[in-house]
N, C-alpha and C. Protein backbone atom coordinates (compact mmCIF):
# COMPACT_ATOMS: atom_id res chain seq x y z
N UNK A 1 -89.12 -84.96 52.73
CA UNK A 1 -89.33 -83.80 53.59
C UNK A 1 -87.97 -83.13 53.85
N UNK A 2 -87.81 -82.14 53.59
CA UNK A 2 -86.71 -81.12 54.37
C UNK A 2 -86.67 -81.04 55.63
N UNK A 3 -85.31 -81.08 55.79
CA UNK A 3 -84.96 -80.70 57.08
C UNK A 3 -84.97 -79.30 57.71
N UNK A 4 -84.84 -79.17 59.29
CA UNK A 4 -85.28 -77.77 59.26
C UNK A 4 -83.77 -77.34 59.25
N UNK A 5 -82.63 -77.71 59.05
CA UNK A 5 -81.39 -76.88 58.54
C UNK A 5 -81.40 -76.25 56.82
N UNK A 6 -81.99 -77.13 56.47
CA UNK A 6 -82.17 -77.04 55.15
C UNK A 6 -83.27 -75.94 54.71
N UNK A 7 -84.20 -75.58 55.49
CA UNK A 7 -85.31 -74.56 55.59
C UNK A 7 -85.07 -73.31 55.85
N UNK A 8 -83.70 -73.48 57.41
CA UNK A 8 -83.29 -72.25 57.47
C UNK A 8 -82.28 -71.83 56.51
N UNK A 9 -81.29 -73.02 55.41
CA UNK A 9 -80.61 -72.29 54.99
C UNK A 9 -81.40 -71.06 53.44
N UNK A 10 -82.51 -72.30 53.27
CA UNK A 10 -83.76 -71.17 52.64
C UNK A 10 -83.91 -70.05 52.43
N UNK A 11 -84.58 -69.75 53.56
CA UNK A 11 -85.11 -69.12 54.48
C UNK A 11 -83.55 -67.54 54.45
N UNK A 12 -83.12 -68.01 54.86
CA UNK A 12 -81.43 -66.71 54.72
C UNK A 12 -81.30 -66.47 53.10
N UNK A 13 -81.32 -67.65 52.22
CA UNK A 13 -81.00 -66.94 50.81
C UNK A 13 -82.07 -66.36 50.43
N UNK A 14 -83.42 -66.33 50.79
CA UNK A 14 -84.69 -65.89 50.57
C UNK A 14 -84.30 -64.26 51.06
N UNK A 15 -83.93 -64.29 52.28
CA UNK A 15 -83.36 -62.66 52.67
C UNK A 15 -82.87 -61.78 52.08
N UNK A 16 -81.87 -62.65 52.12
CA UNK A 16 -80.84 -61.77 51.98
C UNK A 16 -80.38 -61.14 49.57
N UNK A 17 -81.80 -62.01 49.30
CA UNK A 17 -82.03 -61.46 47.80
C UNK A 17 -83.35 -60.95 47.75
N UNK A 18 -83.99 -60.26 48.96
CA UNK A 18 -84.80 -59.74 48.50
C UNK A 18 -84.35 -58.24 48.88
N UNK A 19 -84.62 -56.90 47.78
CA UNK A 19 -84.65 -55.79 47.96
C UNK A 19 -85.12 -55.79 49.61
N UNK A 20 -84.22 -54.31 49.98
CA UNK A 20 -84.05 -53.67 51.21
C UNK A 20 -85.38 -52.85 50.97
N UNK A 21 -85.74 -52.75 52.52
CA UNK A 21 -86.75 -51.67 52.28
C UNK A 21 -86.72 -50.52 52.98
N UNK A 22 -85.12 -50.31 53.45
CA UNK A 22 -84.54 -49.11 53.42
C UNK A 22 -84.30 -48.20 52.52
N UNK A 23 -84.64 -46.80 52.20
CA UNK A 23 -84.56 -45.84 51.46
C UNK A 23 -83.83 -45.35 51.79
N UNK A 24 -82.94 -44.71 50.71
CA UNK A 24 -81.94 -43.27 50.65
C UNK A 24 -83.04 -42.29 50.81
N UNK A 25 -82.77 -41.45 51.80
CA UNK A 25 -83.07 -40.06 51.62
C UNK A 25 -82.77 -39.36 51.06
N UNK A 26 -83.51 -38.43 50.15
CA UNK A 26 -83.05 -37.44 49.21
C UNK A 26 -83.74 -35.94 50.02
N UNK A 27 -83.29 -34.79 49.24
CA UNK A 27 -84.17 -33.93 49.46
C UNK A 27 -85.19 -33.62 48.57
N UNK A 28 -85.76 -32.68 48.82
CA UNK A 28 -87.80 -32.80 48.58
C UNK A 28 -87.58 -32.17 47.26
N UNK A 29 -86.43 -31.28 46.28
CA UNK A 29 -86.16 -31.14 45.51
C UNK A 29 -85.97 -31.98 44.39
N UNK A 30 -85.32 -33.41 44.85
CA UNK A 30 -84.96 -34.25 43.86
C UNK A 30 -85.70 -35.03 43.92
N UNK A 31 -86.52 -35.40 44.95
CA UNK A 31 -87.84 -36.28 45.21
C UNK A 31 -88.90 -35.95 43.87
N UNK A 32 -88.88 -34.71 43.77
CA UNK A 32 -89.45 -34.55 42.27
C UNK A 32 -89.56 -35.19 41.24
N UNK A 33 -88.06 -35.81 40.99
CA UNK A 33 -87.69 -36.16 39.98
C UNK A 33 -87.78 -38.12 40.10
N UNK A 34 -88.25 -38.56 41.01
CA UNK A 34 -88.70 -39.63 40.82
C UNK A 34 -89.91 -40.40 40.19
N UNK A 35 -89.64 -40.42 39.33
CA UNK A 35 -90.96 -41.01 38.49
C UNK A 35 -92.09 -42.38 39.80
N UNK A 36 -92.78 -42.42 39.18
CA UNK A 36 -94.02 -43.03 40.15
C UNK A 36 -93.27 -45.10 39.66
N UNK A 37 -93.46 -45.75 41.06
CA UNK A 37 -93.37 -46.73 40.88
C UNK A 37 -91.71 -47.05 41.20
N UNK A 38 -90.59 -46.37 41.34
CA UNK A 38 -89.21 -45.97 42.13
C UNK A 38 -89.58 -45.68 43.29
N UNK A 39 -88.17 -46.02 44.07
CA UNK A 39 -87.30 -45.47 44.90
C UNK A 39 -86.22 -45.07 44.84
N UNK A 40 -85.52 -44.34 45.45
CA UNK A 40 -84.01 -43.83 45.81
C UNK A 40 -83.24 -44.71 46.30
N UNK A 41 -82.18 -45.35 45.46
CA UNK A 41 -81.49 -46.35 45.75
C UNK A 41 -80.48 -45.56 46.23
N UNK A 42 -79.56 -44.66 45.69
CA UNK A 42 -78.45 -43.69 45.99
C UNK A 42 -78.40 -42.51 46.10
N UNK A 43 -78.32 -41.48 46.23
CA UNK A 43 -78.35 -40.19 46.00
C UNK A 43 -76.33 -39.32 46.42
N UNK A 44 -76.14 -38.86 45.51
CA UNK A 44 -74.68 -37.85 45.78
C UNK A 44 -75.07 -36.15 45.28
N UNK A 45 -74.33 -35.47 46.14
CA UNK A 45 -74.54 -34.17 45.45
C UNK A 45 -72.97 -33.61 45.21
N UNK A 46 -72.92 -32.97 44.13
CA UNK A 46 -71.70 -32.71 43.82
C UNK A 46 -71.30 -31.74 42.67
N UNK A 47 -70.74 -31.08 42.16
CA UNK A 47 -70.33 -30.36 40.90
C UNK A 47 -70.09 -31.02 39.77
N UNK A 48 -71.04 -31.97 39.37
CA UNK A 48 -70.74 -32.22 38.42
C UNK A 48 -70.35 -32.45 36.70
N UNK A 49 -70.86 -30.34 36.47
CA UNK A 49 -70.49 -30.10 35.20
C UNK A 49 -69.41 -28.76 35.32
N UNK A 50 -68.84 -28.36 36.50
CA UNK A 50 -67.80 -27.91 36.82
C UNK A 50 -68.17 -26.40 36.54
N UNK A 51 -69.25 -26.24 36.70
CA UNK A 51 -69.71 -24.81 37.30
C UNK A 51 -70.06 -24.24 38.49
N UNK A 52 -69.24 -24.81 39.60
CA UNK A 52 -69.12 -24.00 40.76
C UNK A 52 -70.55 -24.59 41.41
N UNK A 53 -71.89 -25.11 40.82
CA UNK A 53 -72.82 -25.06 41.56
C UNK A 53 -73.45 -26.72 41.61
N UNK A 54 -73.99 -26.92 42.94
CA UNK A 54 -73.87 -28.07 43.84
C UNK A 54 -75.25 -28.88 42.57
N UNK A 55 -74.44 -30.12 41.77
CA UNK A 55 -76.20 -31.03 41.20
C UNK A 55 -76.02 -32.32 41.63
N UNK A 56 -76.51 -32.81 41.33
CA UNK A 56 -77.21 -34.14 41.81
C UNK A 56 -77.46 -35.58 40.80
N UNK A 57 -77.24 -36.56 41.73
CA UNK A 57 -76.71 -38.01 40.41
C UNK A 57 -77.76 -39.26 41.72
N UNK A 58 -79.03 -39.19 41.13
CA UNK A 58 -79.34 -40.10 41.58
C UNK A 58 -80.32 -41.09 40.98
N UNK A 59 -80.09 -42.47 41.83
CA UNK A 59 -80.05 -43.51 41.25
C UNK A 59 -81.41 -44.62 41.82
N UNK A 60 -82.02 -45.19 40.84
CA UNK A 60 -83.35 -45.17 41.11
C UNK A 60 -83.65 -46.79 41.09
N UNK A 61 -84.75 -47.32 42.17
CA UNK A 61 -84.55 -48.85 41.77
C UNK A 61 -86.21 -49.14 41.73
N UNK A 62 -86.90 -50.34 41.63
CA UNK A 62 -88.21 -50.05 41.55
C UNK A 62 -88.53 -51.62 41.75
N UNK A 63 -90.06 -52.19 41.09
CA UNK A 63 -89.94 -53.41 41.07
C UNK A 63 -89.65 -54.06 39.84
N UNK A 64 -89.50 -53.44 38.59
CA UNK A 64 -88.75 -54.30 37.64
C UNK A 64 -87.48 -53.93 37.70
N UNK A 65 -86.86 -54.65 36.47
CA UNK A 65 -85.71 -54.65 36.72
C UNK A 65 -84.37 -53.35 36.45
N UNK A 66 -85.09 -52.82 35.83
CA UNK A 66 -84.70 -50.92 35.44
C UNK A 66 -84.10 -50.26 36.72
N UNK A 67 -82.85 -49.81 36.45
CA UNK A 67 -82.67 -48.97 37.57
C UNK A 67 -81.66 -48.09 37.09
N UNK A 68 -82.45 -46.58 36.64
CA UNK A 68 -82.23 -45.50 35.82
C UNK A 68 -80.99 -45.00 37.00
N UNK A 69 -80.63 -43.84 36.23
CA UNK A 69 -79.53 -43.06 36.86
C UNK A 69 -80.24 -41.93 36.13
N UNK A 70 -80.20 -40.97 36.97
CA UNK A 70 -80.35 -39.69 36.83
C UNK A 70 -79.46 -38.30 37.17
N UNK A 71 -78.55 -37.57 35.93
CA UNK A 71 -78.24 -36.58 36.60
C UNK A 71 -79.16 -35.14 36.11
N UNK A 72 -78.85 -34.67 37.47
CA UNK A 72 -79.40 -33.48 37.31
C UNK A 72 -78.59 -32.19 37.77
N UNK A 73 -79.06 -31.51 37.11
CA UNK A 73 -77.84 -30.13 36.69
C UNK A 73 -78.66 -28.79 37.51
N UNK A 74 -78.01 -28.18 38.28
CA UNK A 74 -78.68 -26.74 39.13
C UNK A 74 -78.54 -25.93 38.26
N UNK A 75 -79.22 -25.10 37.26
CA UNK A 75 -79.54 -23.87 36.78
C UNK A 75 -78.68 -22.27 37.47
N UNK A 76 -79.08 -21.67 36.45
CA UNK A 76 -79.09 -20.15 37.00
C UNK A 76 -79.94 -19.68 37.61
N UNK A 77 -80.93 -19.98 37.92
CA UNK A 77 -82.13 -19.52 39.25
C UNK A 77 -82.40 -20.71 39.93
N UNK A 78 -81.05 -21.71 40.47
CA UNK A 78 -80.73 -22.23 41.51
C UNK A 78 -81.84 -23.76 41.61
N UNK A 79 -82.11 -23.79 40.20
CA UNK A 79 -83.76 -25.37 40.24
C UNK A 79 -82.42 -26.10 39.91
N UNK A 80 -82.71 -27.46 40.04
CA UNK A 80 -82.72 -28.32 39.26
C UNK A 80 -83.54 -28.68 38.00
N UNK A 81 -82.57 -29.42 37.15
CA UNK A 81 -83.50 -29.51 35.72
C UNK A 81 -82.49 -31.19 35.32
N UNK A 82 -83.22 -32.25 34.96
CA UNK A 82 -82.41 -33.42 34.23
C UNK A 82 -81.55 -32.96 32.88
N UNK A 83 -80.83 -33.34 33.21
CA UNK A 83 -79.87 -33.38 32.10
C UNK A 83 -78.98 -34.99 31.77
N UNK A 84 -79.55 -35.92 31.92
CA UNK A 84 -79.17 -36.74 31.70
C UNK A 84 -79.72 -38.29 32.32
N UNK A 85 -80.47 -38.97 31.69
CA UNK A 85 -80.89 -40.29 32.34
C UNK A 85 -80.27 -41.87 31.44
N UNK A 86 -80.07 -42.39 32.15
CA UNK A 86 -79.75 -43.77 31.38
C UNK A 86 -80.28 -45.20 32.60
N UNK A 87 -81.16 -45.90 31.44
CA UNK A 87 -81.96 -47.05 32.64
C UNK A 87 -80.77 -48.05 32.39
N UNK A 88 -79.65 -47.97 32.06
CA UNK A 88 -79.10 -49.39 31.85
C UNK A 88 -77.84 -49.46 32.95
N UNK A 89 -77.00 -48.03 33.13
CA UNK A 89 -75.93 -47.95 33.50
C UNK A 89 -75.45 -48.93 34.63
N UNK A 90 -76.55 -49.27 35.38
CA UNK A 90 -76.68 -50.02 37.23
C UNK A 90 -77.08 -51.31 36.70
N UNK A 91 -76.62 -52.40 35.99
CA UNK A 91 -76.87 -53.72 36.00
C UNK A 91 -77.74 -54.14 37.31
N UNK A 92 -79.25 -55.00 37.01
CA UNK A 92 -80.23 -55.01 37.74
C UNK A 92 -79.49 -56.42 38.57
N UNK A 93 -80.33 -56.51 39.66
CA UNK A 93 -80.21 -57.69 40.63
C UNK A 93 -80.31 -58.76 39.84
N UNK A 94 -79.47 -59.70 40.56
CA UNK A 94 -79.72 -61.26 40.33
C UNK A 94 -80.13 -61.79 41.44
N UNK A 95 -80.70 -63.22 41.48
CA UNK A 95 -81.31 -64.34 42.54
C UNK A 95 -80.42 -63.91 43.59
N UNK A 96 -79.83 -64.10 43.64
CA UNK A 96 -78.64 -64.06 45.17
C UNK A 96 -77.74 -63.07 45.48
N UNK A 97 -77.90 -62.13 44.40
CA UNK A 97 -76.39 -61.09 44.84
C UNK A 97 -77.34 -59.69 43.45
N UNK A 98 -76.53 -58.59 44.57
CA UNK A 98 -76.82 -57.19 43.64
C UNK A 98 -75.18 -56.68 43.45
N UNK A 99 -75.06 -57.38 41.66
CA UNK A 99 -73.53 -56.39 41.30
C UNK A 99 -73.05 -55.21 41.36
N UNK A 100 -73.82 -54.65 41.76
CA UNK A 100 -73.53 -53.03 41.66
C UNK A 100 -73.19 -53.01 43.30
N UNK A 101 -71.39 -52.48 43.01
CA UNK A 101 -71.03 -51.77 44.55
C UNK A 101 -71.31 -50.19 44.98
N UNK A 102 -71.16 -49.87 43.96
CA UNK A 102 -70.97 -47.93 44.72
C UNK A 102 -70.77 -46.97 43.64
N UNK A 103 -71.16 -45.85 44.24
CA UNK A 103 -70.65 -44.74 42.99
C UNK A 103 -69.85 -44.20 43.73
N UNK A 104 -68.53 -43.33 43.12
CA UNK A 104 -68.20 -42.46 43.31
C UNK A 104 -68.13 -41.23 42.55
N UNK A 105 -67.88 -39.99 43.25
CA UNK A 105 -67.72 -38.83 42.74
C UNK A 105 -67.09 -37.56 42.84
N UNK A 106 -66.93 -36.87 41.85
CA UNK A 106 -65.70 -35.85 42.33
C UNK A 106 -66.60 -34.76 41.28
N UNK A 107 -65.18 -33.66 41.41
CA UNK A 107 -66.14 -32.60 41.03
C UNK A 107 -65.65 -32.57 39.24
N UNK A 108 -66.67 -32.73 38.53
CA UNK A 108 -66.80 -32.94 37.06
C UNK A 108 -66.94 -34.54 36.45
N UNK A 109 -66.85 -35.44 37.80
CA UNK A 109 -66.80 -36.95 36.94
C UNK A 109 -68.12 -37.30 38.26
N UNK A 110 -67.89 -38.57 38.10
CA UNK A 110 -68.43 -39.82 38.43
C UNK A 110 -68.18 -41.08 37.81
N UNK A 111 -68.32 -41.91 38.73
CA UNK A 111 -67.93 -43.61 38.55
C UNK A 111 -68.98 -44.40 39.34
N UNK A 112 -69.16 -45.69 38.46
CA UNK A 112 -70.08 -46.40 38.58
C UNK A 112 -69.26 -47.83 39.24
N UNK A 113 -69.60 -48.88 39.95
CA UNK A 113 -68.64 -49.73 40.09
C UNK A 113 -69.46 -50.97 40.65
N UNK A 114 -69.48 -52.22 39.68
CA UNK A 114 -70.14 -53.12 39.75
C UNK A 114 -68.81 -54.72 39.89
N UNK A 115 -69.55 -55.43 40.35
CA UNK A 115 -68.46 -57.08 40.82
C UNK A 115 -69.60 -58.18 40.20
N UNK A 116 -69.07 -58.70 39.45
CA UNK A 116 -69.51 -60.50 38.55
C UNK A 116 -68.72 -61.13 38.15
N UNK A 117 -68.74 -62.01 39.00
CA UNK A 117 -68.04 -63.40 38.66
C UNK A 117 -66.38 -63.32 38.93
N UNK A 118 -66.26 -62.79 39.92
CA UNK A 118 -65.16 -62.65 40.61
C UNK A 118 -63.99 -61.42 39.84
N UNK A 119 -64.68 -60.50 39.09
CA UNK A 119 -63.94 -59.31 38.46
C UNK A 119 -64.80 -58.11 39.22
N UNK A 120 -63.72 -57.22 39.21
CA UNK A 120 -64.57 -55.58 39.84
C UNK A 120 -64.05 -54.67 38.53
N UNK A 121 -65.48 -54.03 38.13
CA UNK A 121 -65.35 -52.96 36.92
C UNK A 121 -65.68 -52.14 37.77
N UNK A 122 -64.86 -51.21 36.98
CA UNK A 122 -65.37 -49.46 37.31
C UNK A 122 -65.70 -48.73 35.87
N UNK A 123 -66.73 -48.05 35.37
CA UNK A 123 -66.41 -47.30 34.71
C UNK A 123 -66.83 -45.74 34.98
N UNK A 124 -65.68 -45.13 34.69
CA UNK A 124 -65.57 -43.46 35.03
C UNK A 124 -66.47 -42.11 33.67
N UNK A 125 -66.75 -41.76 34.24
CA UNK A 125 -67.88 -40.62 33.16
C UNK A 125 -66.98 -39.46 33.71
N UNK A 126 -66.82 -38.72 32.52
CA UNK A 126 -66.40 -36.98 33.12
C UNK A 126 -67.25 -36.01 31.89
N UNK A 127 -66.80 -35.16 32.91
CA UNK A 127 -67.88 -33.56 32.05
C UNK A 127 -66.98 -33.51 30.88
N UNK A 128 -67.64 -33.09 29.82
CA UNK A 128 -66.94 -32.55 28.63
C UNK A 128 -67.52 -31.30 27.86
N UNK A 129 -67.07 -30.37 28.39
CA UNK A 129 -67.21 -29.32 28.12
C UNK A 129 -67.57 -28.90 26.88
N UNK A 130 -67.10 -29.63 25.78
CA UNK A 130 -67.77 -29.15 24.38
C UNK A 130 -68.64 -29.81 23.73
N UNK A 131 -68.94 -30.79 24.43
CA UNK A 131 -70.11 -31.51 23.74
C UNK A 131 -70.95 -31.12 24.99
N UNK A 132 -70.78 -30.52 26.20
CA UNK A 132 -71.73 -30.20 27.44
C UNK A 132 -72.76 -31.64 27.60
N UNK A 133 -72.02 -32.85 28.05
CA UNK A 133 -72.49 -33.77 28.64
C UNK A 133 -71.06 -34.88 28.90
N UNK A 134 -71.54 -36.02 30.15
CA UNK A 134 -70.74 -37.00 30.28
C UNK A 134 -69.93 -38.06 29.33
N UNK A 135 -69.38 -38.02 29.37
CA UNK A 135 -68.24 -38.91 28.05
C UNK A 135 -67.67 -40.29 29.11
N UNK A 136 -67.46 -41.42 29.07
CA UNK A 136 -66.76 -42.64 29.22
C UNK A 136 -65.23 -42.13 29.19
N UNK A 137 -64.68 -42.35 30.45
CA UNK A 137 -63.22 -41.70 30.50
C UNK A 137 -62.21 -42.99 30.45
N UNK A 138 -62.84 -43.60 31.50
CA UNK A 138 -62.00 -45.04 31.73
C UNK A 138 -62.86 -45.81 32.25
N UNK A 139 -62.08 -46.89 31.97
CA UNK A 139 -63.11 -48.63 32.28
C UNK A 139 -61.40 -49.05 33.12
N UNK A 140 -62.33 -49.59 34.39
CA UNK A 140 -61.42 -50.20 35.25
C UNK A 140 -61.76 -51.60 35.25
N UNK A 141 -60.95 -52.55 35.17
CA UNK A 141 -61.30 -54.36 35.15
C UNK A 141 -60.31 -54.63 36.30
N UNK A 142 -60.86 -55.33 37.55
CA UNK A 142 -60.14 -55.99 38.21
C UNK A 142 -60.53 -57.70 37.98
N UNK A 143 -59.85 -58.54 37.58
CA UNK A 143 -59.69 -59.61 38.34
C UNK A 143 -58.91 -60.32 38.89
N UNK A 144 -59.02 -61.78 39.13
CA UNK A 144 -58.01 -62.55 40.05
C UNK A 144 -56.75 -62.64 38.99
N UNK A 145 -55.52 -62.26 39.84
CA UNK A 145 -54.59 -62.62 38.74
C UNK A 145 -54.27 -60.97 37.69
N UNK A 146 -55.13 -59.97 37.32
CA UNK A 146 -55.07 -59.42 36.36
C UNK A 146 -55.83 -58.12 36.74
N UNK A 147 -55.09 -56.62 36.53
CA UNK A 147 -55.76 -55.80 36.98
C UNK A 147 -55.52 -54.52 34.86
N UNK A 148 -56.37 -54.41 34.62
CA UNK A 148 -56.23 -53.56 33.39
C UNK A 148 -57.15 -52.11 33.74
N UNK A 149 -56.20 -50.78 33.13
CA UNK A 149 -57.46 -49.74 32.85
C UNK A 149 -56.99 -49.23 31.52
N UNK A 150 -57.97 -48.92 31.14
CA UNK A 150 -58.13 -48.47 29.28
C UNK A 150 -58.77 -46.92 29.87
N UNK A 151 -57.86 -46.19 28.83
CA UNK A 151 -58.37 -44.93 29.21
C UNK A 151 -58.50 -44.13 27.54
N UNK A 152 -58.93 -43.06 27.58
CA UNK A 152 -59.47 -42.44 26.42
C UNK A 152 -58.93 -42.93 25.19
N UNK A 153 -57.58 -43.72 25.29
CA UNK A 153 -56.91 -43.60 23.65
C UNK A 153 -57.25 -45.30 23.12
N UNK A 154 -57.75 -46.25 24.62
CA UNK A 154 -58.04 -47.48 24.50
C UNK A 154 -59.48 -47.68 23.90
N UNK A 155 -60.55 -46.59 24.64
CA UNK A 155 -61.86 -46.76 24.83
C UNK A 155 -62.53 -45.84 23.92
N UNK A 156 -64.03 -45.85 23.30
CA UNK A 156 -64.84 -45.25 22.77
C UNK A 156 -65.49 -44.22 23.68
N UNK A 157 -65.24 -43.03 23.01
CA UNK A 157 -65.99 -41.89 24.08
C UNK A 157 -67.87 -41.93 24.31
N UNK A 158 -68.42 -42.92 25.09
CA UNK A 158 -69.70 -43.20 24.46
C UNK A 158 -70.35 -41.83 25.41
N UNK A 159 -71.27 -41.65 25.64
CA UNK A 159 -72.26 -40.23 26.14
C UNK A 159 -72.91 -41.14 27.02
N UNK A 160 -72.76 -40.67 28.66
CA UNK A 160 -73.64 -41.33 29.81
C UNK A 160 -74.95 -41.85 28.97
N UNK A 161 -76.11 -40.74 28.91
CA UNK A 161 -76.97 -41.33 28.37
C UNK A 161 -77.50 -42.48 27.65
N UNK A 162 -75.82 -42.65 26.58
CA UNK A 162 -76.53 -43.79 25.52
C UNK A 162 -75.27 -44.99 26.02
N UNK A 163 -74.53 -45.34 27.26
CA UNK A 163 -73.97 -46.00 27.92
C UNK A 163 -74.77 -47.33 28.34
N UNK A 164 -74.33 -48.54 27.79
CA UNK A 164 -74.42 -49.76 27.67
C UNK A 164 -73.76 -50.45 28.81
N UNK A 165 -73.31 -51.16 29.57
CA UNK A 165 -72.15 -51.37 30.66
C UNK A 165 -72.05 -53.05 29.58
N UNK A 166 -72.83 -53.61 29.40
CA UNK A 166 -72.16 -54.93 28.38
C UNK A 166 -72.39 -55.21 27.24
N UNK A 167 -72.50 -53.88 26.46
CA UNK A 167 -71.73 -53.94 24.90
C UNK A 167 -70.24 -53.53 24.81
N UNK A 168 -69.39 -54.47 24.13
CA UNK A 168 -67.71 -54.38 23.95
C UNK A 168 -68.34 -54.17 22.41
N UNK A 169 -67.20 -53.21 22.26
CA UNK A 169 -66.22 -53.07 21.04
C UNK A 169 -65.38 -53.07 20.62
């Protein structure tokens, strides 16, 4: 028989790995764009193909293990329209811990930024104007002991969309 220390310590890892059932709020615009069977894990709004006008990068979680990224680009008659999805970019939950820390964003990039096994990656996406989609700018590796960033002349320019986070080349 278990003890009841042993039940509660259970009982807390049981918690604290199960999905939140707190939602990001989005607006009723991008709510659109959630396919059936998601939620809104993140939502940012920002310039992100460096045309002056405000789009949107949000990030979707559900009950399998898929958790798409979506950007979406504001038009000339002010809609939104997708321009870009990838289900892999957000490495899904594990038993006890969700690797994925945060996005950030600025105006023409975004960064993704996930922690396993005691290293913190970042990798950075920016607009590229002549191919008119996200390109892999830099990969940030922190770990204990060792901090590296590889930037365009280190790394393969891969396209958000077809972005892998653990295939090396």
């Amino acid at each position: 028989m278990l003890r009841p220390t042993l039940w509660r310590v259970l009982a807390l890892c049981l918690a604290f790995s199960l999905p939140s059932q707190a939602e990001e709020s989005v607006p009723p615009e991008v709510a659109a764009f959630i396919p059936a069977g998601f939620q809104p894990l993140r939502y940012q709004a920002n310039d992100f193909n460096n045309d002056d006008r405000l789009d949107g990068l949000l990030m979707l979680h559900g009950k399998s293990k898929e958790r798409p990224v979506l950007l979406l680009l504001r038009g000339d008659d002010d809609k939104l329209t997708l321009a870009a999805r990838n289900d892999h970019a957000i490495l899904p939950k594990g038993w006890f811990s969700d690797p994925f820390d945060e996005v950030t964003v600025g105006t023409g990039w975004f960064s993704l930024s996930h922690s396993i096994n005691n290293q913190h990656i970042r990798q950075k996406f920016g607009w590229d104007s002549l191919q008119q989609t996200w390109l892999l700018q830099e990969l940030h590796v922190v770990a204990p002991g060792d901090i590296r960033t590889f930037g365009p002349k280190q790394i393969k320019p891969v396209r958000f969309a077809d972005f892998f986070p653990l295939v090396t080349e």
